[in-house]
Protein backbone atom coordinates (compact mmCIF):
# COMPACT_ATOMS: atom_id res chain seq x y z
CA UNK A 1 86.43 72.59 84.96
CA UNK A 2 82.75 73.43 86.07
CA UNK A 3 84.29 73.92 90.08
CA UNK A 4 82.00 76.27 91.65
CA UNK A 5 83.92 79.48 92.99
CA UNK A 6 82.33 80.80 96.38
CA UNK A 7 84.30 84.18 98.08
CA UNK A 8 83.12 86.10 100.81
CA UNK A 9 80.85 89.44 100.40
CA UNK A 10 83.97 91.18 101.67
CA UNK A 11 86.31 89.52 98.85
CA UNK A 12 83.20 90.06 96.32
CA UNK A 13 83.31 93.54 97.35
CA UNK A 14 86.81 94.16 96.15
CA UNK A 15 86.14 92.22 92.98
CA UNK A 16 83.57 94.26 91.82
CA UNK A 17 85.26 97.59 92.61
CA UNK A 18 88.30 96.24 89.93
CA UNK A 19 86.13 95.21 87.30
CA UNK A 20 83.98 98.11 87.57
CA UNK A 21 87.64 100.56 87.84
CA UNK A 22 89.39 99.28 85.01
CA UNK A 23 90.54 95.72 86.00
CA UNK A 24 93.43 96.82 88.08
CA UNK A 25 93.74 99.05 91.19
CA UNK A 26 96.53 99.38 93.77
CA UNK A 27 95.65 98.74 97.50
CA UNK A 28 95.55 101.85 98.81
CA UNK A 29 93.10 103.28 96.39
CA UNK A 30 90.73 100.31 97.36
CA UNK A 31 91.61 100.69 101.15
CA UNK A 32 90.43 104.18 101.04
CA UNK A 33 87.50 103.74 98.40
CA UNK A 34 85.96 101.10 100.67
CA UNK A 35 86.82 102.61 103.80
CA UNK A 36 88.72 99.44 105.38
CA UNK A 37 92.16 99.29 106.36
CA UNK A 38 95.21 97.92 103.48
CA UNK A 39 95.87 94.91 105.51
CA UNK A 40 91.54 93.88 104.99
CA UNK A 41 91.82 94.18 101.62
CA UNK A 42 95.37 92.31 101.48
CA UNK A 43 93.52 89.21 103.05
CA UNK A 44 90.44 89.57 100.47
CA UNK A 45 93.38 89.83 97.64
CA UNK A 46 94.94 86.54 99.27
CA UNK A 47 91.81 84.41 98.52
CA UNK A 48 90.83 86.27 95.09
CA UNK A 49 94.80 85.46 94.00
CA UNK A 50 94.38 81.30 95.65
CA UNK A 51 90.99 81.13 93.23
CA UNK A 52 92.56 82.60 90.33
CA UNK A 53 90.67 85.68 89.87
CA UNK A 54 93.18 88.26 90.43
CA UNK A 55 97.44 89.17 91.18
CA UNK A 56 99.45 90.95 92.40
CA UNK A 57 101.75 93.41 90.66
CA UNK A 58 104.13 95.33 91.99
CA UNK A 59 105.36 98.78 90.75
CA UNK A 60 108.18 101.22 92.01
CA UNK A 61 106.97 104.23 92.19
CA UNK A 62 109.08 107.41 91.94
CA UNK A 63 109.17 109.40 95.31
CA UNK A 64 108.24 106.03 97.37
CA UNK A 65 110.22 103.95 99.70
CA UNK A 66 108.55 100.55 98.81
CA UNK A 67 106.69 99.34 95.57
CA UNK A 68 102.78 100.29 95.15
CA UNK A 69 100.80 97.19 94.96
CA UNK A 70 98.42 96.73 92.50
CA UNK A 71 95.43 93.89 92.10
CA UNK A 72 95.19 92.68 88.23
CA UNK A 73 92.19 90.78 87.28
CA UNK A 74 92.35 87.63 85.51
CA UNK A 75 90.21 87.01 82.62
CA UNK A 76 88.63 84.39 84.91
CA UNK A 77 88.20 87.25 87.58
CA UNK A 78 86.77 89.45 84.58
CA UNK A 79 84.25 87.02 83.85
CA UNK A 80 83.15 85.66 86.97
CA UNK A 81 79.48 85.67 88.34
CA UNK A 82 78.27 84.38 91.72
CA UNK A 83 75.56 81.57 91.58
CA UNK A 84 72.94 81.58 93.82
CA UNK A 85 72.54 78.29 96.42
């Protein structure tokens, strides 16, 4: 399984900011942490959750109306570094 992984600098962008936060972060603290709107980060999410490097995980909240989301690394999402080409 030596596939090369490429994601955008976007995607890369919220990788590193849940690795370097504890591995998992809901939406709306990334939204407003990289100043971008939830549905940006939702599409970055989308392609780190296709290449296996993070989910989704839902929790209801007390107080809230719908579940927080939160993005989970995967070990493989813990682990991964971009190669240079």
């Amino acid at each position: 399984m030596n596939e090369v992984k490429k994601i955008t600098e976007k995607t890369a962008e919220v990788l590193y900011y849940v690795r370097d936060n504890g591995g998992r972060v809901s939406i709306p603290e990334l939204a407003n942490a990289l100043g971008r709107e939830p549905r940006s980060i939702n599409a970055n999410v989308t392609d780190l959750t296709k290449k296996k490097f993070a989910e989704r995980e839902k929790v209801e909240e007390e107080g809230s109306d719908k579940p927080v989301t939160y993005v989970v690394l995967t070990d493989l999402g813990k682990t991964w570094v971009p190669t240079e080409e």
